[in-house]
PDB file of N, CA and C in Angstrom:
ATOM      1  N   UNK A   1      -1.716   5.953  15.640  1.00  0.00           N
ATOM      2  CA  UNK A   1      -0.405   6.494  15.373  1.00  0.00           C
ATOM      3  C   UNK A   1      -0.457   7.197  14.023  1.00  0.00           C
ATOM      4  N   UNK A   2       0.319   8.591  13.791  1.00  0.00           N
ATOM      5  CA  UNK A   2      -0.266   9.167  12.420  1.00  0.00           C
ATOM      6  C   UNK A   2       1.215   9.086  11.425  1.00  0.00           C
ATOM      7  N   UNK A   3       0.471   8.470  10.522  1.00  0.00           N
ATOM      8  CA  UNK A   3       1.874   8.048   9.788  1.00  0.00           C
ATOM      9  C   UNK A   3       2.682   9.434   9.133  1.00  0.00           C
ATOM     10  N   UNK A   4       3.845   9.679   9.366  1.00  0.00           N
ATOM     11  CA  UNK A   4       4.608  10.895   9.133  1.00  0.00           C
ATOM     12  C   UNK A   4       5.765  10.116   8.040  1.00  0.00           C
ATOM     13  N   UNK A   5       5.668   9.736   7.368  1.00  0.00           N
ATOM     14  CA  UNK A   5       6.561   9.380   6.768  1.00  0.00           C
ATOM     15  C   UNK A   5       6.851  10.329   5.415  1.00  0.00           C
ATOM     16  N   UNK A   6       7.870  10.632   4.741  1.00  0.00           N
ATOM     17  CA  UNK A   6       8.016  11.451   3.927  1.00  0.00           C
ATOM     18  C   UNK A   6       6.964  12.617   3.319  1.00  0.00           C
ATOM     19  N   UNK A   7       6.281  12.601   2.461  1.00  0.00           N
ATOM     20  CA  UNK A   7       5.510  13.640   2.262  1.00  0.00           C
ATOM     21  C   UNK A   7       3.658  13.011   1.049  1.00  0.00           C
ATOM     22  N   UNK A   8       3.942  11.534   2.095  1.00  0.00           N
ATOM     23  CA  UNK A   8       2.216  10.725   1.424  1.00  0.00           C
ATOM     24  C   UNK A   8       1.419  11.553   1.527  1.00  0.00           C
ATOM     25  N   UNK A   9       0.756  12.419   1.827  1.00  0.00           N
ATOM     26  CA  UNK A   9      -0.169  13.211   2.444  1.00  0.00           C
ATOM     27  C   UNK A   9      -0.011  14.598   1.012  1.00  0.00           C
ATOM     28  N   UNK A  10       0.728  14.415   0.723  1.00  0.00           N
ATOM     29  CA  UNK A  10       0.862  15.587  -0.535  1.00  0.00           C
ATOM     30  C   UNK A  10       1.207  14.568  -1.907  1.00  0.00           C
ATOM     31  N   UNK A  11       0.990  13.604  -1.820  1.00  0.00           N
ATOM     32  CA  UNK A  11       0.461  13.023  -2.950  1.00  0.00           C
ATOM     33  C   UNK A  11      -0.596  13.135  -3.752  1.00  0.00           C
ATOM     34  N   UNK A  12      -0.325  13.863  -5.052  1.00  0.00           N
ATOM     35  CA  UNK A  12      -1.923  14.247  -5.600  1.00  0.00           C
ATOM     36  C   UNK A  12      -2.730  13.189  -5.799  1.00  0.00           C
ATOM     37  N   UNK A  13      -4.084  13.544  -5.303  1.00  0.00           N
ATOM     38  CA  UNK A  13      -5.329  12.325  -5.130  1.00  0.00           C
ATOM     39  C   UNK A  13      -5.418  11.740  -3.553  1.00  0.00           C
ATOM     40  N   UNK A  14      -4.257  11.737  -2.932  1.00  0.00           N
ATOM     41  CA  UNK A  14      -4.487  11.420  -1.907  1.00  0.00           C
ATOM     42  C   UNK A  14      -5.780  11.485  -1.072  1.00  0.00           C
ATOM     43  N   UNK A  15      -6.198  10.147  -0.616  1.00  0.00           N
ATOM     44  CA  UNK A  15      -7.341   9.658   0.137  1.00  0.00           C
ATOM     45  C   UNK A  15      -6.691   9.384   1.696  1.00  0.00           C
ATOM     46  N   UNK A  16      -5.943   8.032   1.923  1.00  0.00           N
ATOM     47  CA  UNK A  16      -5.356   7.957   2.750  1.00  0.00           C
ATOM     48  C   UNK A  16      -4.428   7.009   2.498  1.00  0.00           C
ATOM     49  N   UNK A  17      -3.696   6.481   3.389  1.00  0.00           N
ATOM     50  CA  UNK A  17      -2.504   6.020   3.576  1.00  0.00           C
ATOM     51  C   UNK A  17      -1.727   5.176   4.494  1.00  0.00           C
ATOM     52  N   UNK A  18      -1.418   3.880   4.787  1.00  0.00           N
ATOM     53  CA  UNK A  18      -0.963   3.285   6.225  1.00  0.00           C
ATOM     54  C   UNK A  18      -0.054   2.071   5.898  1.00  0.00           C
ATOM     55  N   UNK A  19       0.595   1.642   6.777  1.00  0.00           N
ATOM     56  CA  UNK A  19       1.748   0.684   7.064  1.00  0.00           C
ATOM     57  C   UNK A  19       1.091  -0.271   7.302  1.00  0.00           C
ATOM     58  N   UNK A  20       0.924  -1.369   6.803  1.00  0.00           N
ATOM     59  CA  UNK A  20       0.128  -3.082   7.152  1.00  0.00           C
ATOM     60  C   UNK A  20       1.117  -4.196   7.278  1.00  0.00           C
ATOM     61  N   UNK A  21       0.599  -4.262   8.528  1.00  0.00           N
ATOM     62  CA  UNK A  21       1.393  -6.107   8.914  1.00  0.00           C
ATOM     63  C   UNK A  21       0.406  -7.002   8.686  1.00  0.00           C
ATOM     64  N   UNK A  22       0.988  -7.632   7.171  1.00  0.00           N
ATOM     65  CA  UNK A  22       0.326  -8.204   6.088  1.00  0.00           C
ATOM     66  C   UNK A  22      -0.315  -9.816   6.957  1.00  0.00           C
ATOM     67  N   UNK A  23       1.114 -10.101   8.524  1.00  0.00           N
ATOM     68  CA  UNK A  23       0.222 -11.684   9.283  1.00  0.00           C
ATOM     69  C   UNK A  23      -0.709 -11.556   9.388  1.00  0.00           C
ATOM     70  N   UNK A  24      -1.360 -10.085  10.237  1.00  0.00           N
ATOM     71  CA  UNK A  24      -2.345 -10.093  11.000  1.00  0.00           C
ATOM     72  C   UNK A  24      -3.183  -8.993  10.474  1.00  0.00           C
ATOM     73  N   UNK A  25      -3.125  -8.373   9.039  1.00  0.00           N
ATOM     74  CA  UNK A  25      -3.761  -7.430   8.546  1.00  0.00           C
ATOM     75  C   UNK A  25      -4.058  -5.696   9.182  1.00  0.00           C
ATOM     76  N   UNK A  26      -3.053  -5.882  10.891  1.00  0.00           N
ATOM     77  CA  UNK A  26      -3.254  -5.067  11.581  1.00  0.00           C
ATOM     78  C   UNK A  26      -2.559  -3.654  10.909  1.00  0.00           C
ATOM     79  N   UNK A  27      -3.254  -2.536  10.913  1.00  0.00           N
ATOM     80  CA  UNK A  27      -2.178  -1.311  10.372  1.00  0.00           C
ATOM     81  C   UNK A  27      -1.339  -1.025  11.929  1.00  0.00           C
ATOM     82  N   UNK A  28      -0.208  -0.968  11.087  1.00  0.00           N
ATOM     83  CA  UNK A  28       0.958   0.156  11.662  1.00  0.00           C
ATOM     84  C   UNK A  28       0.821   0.742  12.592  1.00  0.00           C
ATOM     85  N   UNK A  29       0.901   2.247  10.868  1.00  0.00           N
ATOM     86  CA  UNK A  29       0.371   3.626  11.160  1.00  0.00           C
ATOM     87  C   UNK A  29      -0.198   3.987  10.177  1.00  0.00           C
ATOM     88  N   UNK A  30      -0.923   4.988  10.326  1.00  0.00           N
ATOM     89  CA  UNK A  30      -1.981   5.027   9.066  1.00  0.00           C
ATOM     90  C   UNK A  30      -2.125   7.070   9.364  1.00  0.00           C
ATOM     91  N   UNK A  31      -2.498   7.289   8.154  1.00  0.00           N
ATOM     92  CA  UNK A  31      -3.093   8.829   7.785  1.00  0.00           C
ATOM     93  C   UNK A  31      -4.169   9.102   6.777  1.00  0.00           C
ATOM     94  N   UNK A  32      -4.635  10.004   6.795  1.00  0.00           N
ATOM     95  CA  UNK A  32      -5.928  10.195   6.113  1.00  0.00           C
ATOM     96  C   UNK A  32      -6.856   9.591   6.417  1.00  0.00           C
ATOM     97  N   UNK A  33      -7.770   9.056   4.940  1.00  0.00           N
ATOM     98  CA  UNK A  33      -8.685   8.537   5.289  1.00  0.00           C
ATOM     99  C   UNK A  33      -9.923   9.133   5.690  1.00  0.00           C
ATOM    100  N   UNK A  34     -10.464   9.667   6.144  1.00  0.00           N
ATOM    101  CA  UNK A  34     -11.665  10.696   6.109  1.00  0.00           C
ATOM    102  C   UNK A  34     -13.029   9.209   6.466  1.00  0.00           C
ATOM    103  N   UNK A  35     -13.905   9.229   5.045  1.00  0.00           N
ATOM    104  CA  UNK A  35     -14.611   8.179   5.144  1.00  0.00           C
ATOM    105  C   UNK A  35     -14.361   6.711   4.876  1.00  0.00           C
ATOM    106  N   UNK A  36     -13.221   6.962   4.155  1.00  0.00           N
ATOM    107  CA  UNK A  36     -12.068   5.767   3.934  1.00  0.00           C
ATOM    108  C   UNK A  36     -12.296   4.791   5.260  1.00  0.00           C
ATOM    109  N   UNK A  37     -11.903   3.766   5.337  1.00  0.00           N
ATOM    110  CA  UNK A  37     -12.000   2.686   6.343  1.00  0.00           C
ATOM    111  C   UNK A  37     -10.921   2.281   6.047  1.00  0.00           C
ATOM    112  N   UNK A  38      -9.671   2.788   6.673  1.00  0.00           N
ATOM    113  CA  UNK A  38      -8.498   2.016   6.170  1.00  0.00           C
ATOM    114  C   UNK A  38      -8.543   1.121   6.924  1.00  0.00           C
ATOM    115  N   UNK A  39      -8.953   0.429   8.002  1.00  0.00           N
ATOM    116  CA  UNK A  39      -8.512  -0.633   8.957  1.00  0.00           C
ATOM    117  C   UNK A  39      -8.835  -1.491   8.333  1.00  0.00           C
ATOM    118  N   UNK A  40     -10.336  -1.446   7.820  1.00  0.00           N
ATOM    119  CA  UNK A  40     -11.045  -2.731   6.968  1.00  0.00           C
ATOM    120  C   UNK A  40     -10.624  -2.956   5.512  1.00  0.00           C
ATOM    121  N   UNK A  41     -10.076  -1.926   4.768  1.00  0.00           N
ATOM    122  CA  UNK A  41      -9.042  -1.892   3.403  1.00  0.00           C
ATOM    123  C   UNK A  41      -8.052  -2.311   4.069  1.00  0.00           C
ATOM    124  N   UNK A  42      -7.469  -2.140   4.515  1.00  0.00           N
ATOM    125  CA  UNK A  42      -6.010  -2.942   5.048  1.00  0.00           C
ATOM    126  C   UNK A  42      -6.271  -4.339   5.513  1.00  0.00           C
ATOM    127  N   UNK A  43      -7.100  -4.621   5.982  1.00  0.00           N
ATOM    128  CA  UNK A  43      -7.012  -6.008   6.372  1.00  0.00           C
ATOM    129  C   UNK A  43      -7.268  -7.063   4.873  1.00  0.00           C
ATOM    130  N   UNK A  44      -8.497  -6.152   4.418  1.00  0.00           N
ATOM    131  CA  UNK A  44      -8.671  -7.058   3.043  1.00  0.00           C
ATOM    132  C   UNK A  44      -7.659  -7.007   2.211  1.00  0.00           C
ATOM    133  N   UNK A  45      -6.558  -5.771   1.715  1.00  0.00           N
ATOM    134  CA  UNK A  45      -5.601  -6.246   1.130  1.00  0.00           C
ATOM    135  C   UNK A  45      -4.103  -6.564   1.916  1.00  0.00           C
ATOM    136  N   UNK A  46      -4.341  -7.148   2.961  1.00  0.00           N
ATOM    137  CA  UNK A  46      -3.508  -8.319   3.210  1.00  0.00           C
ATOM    138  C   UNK A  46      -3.651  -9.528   2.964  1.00  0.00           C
ATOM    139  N   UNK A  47      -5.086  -9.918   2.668  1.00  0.00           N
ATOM    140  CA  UNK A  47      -5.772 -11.193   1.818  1.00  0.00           C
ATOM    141  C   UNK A  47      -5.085 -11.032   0.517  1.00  0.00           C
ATOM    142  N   UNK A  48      -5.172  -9.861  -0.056  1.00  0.00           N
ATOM    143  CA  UNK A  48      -4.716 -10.042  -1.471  1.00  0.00           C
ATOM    144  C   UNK A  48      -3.049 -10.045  -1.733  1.00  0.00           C
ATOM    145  N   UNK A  49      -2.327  -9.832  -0.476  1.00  0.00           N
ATOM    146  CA  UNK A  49      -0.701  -9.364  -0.535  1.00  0.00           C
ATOM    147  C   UNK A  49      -0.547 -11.320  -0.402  1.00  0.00           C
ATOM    148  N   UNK A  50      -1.357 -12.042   0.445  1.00  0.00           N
ATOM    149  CA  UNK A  50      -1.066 -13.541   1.350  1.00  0.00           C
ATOM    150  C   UNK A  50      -1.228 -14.283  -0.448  1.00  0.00           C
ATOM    151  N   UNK A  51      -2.681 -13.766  -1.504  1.00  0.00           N
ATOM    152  CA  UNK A  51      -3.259 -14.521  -2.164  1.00  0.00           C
ATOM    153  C   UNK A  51      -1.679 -14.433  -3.063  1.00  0.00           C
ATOM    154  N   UNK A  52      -1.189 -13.454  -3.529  1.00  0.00           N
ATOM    155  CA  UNK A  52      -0.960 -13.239  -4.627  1.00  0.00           C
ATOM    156  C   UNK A  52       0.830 -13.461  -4.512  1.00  0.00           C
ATOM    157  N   UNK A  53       1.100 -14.207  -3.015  1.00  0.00           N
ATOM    158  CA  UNK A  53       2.477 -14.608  -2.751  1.00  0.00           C
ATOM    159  C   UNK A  53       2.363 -16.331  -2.508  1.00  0.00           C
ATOM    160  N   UNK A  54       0.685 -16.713  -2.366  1.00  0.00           N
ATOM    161  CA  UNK A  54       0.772 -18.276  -2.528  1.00  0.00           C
ATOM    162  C   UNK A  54       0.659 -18.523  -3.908  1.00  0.00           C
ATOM    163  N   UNK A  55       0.293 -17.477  -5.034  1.00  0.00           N
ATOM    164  CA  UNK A  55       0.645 -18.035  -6.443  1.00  0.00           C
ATOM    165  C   UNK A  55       1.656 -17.437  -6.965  1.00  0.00           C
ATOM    166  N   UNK A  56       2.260 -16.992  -6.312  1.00  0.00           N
ATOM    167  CA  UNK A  56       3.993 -16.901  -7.180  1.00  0.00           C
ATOM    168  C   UNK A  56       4.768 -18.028  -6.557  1.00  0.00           C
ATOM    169  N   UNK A  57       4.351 -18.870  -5.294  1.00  0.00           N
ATOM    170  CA  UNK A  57       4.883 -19.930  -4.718  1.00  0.00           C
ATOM    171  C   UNK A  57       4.573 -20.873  -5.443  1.00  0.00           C
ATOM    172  N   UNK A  58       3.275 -21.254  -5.845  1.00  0.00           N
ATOM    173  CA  UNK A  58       2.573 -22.246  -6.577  1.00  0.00           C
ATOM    174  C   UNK A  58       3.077 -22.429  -8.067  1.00  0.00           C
ATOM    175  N   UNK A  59       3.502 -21.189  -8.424  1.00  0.00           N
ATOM    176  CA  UNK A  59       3.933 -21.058 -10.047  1.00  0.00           C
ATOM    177  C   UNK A  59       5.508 -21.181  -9.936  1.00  0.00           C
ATOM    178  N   UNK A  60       5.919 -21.300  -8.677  1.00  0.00           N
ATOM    179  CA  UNK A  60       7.647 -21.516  -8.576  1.00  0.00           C
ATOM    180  C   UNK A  60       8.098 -20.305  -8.899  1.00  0.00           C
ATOM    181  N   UNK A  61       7.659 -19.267  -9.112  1.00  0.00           N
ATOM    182  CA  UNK A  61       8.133 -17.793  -9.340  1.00  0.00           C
ATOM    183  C   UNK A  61       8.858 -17.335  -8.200  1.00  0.00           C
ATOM    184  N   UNK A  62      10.684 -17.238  -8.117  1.00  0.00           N
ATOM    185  CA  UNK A  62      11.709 -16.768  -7.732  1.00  0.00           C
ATOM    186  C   UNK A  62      12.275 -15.398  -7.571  1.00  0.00           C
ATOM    187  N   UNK A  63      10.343 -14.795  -7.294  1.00  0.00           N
ATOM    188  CA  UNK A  63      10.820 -13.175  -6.946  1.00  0.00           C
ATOM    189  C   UNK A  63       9.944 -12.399  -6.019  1.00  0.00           C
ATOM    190  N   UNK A  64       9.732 -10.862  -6.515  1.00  0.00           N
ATOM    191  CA  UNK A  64       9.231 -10.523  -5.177  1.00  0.00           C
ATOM    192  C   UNK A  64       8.379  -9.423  -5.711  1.00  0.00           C
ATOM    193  N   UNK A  65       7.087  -9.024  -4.834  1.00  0.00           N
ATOM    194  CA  UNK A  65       6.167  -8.021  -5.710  1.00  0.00           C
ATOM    195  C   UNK A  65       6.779  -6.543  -5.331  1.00  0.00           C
ATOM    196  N   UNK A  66       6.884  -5.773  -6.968  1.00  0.00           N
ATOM    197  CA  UNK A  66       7.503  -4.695  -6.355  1.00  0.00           C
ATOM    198  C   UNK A  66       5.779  -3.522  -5.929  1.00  0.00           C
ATOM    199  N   UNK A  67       4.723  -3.866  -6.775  1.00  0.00           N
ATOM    200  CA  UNK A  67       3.592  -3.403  -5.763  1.00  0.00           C
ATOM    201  C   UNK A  67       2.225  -3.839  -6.937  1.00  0.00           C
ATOM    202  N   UNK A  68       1.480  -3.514  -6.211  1.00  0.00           N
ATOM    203  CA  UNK A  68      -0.365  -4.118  -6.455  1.00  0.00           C
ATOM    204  C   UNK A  68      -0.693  -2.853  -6.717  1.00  0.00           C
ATOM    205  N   UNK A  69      -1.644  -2.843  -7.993  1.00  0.00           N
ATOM    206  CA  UNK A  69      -2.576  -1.746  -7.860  1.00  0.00           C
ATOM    207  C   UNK A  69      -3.726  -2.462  -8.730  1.00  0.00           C
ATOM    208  N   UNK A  70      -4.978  -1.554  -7.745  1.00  0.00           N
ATOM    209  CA  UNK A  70      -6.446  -2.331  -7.861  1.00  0.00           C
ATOM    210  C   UNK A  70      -7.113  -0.786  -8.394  1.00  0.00           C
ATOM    211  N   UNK A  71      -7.724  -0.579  -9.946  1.00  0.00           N
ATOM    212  CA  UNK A  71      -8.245   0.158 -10.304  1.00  0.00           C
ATOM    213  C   UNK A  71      -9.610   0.044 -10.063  1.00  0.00           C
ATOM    214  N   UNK A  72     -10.135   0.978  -9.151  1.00  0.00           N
ATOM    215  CA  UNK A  72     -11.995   1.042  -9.030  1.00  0.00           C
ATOM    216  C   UNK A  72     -11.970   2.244 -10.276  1.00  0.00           C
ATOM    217  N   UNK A  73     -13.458   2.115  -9.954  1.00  0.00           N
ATOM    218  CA  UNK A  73     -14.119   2.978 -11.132  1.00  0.00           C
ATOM    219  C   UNK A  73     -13.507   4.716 -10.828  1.00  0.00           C
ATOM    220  N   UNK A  74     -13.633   5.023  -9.540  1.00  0.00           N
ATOM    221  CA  UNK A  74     -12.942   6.446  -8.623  1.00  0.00           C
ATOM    222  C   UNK A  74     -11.822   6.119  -8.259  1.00  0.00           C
ATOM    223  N   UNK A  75     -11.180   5.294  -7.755  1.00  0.00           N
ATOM    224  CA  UNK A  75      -9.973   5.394  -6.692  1.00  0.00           C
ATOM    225  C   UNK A  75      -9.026   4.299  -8.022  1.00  0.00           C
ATOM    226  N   UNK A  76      -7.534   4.756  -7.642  1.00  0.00           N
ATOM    227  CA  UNK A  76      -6.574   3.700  -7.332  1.00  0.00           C
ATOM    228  C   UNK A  76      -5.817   3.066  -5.898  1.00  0.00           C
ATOM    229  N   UNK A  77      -5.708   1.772  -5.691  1.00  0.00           N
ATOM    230  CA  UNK A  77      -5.078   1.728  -4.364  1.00  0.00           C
ATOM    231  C   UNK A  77      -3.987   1.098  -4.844  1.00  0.00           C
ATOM    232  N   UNK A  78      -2.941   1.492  -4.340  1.00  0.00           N
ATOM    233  CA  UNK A  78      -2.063   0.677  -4.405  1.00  0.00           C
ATOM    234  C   UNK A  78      -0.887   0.450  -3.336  1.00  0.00           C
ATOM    235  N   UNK A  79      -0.458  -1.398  -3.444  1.00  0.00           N
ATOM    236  CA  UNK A  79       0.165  -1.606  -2.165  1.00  0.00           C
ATOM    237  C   UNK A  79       1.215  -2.157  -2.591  1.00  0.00           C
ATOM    238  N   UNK A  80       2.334  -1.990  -1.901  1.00  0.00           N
ATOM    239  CA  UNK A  80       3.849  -1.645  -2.071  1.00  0.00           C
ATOM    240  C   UNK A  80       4.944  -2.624  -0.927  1.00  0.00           C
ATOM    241  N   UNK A  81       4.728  -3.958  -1.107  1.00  0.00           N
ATOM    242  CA  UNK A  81       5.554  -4.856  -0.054  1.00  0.00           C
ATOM    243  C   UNK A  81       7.375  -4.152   0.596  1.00  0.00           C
ATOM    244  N   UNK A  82       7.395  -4.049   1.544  1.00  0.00           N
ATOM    245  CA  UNK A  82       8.625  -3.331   2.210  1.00  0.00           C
ATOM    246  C   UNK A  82       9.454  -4.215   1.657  1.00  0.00           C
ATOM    247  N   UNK A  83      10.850  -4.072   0.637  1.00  0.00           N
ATOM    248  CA  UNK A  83      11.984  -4.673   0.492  1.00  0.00           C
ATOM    249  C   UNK A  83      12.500  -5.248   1.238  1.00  0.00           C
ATOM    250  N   UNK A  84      12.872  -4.173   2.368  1.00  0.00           N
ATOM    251  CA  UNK A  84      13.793  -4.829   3.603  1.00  0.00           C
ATOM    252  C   UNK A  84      12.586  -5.955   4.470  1.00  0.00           C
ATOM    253  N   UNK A  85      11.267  -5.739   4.659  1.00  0.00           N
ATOM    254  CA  UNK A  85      10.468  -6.800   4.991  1.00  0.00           C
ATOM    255  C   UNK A  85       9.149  -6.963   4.447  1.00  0.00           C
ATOM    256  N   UNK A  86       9.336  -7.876   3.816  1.00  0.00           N
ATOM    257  CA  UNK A  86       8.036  -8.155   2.763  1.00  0.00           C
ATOM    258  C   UNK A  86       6.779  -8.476   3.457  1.00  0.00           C
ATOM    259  N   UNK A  87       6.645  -9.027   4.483  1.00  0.00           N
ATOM    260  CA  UNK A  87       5.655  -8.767   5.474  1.00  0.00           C
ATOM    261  C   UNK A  87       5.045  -7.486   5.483  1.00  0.00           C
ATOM    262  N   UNK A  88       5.477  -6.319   5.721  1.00  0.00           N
ATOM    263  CA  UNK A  88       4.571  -5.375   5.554  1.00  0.00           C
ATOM    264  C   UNK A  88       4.852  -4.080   4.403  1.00  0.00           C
ATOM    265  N   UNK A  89       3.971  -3.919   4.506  1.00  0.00           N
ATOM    266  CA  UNK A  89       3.541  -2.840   3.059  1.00  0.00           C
ATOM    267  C   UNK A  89       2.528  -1.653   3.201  1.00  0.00           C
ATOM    268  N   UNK A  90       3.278  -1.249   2.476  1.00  0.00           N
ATOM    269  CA  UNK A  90       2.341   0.717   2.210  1.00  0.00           C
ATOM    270  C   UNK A  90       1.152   0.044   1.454  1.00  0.00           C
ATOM    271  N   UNK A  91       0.558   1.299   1.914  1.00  0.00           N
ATOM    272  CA  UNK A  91      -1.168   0.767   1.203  1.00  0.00           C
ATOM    273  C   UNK A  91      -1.112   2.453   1.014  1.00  0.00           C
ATOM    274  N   UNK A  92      -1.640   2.689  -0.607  1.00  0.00           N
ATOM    275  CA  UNK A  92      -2.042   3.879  -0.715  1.00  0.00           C
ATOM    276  C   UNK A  92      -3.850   3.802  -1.692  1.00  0.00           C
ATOM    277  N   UNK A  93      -4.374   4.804  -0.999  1.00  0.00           N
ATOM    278  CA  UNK A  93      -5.718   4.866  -1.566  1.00  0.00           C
ATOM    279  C   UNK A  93      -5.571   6.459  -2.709  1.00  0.00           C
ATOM    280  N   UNK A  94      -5.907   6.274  -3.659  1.00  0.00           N
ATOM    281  CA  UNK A  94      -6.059   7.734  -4.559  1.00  0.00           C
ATOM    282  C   UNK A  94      -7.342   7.755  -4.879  1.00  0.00           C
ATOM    283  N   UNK A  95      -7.554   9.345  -5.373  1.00  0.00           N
ATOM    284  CA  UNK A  95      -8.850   9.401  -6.476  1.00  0.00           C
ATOM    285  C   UNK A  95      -8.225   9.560  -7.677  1.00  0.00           C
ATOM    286  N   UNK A  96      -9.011   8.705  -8.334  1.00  0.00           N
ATOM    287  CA  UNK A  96      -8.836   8.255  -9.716  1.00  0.00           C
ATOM    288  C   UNK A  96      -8.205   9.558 -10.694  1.00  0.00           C
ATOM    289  N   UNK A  97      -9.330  10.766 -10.740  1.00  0.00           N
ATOM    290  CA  UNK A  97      -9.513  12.079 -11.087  1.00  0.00           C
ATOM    291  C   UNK A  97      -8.595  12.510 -11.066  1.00  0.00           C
ATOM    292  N   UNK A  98      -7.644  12.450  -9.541  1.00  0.00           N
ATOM    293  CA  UNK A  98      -6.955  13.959  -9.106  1.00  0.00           C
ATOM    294  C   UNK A  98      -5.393  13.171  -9.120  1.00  0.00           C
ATOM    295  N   UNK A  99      -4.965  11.987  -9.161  1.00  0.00           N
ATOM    296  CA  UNK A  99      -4.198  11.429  -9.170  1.00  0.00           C
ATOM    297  C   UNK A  99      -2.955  10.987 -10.243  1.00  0.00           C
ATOM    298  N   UNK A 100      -1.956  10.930 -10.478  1.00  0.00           N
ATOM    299  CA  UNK A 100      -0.775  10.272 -11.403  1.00  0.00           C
ATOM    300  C   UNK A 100      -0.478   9.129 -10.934  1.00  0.00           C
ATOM    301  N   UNK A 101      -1.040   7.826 -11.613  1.00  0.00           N
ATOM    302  CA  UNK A 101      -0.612   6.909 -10.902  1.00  0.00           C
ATOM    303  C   UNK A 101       1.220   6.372 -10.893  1.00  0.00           C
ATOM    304  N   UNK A 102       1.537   7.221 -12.007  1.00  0.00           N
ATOM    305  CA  UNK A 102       3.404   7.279 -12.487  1.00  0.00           C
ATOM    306  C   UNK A 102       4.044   7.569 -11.236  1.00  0.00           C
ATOM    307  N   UNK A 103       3.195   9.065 -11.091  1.00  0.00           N
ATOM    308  CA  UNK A 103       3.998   9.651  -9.740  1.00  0.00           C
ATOM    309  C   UNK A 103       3.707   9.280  -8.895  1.00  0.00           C
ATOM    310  N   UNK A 104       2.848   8.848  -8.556  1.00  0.00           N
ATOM    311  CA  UNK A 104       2.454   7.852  -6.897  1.00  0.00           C
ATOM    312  C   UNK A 104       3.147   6.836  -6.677  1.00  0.00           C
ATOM    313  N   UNK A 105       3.405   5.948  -7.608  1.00  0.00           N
ATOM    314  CA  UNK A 105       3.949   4.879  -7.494  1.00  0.00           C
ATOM    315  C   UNK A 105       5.490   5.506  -6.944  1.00  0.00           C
ATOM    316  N   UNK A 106       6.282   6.475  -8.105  1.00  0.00           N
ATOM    317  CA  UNK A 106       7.478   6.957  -7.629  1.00  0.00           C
ATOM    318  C   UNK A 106       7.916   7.301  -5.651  1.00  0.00           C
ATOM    319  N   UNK A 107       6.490   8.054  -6.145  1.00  0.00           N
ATOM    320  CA  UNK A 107       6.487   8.678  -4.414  1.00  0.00           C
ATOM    321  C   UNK A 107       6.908   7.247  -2.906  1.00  0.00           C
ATOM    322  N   UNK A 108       5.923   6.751  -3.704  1.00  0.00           N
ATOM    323  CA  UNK A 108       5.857   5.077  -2.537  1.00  0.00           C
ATOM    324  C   UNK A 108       7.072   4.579  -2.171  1.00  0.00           C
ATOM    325  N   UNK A 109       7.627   5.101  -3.617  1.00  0.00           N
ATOM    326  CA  UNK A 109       8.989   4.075  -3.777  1.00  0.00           C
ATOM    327  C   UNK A 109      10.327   4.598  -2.948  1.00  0.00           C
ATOM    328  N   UNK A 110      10.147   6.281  -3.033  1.00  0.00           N
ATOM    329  CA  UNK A 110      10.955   7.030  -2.605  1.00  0.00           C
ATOM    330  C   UNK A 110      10.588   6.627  -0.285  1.00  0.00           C
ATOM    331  N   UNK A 111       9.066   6.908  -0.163  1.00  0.00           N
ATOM    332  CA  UNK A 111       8.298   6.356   1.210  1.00  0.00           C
ATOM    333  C   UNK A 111       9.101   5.138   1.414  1.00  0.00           C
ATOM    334  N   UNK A 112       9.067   4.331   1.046  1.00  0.00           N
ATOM    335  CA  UNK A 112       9.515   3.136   1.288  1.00  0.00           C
ATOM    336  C   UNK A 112      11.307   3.318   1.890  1.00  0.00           C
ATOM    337  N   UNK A 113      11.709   3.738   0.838  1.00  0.00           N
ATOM    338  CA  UNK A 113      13.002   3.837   1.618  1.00  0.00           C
ATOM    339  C   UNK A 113      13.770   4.663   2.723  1.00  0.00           C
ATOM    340  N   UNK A 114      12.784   5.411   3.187  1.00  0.00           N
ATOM    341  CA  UNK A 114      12.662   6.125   4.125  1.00  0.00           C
ATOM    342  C   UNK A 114      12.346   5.540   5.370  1.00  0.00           C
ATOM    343  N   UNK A 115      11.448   4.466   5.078  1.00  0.00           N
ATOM    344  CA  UNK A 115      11.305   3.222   6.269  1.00  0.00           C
ATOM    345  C   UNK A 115      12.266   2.172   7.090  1.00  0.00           C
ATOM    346  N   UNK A 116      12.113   2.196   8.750  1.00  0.00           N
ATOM    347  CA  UNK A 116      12.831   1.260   9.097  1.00  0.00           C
ATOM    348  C   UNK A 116      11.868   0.836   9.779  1.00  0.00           C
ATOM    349  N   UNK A 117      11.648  -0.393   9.300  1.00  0.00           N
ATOM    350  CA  UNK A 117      10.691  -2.005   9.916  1.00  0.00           C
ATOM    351  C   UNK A 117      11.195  -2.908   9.773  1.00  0.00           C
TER     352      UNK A 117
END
């Protein structure tokens, strides 16, 4: 399914991009990606969306992630839990180089509410 949602795909740096149901690590919908492996990036950061909501449970922390970002040496990814359902979340992949991580994040934020899940 090719994710059409607002305008991810003209995000500068853009690599690729997809919707994750964080139970089962399964994507959505997804775009881009090229040599990217989003199926297998998406599944692993649903490990990290599951890890990083059993220690805000563990620490009694009374809130909610507004998003993750994992700096590689080239890329930023970053993943963005749906408000209306925290179960699933935008996953965005950038290159490091070509990217604003200010404005990406904005962009997600604007993506996000454009979503009904």
């Amino acid at each position: 399914m090719a994710l059409t949602i607002g305008t991810i795909s003209e995000i500068d740096g853009f690599i690729g991009g997809a919707v994750i149901d964080s139970e089962s690590g399964m994507i959505v919908a997804s775009e881009g990606g090229g040599n990217f492996d989003l199926e297998v990036a998406g599944a692993a950061q649903s490990q990290v969306v599951k890890a990083e909501l059993a220690a805000m449970a563990k620490l009694g922390l009374k809130d909610t992630i507004e998003d993750i970002l994992i700096t590689l040496g080239k890329q930023y990814h970053l993943v963005r839990p749906l408000a209306k359902n925290p179960q699933v979340f935008l996953y965005l992949v950038l290159d490091k180089k070509q990217a604003s991580l200010a404005l990406a994040r904005i962009a997600l934020k604007k993506i996000e509410g454009t979503l009904d899940i």
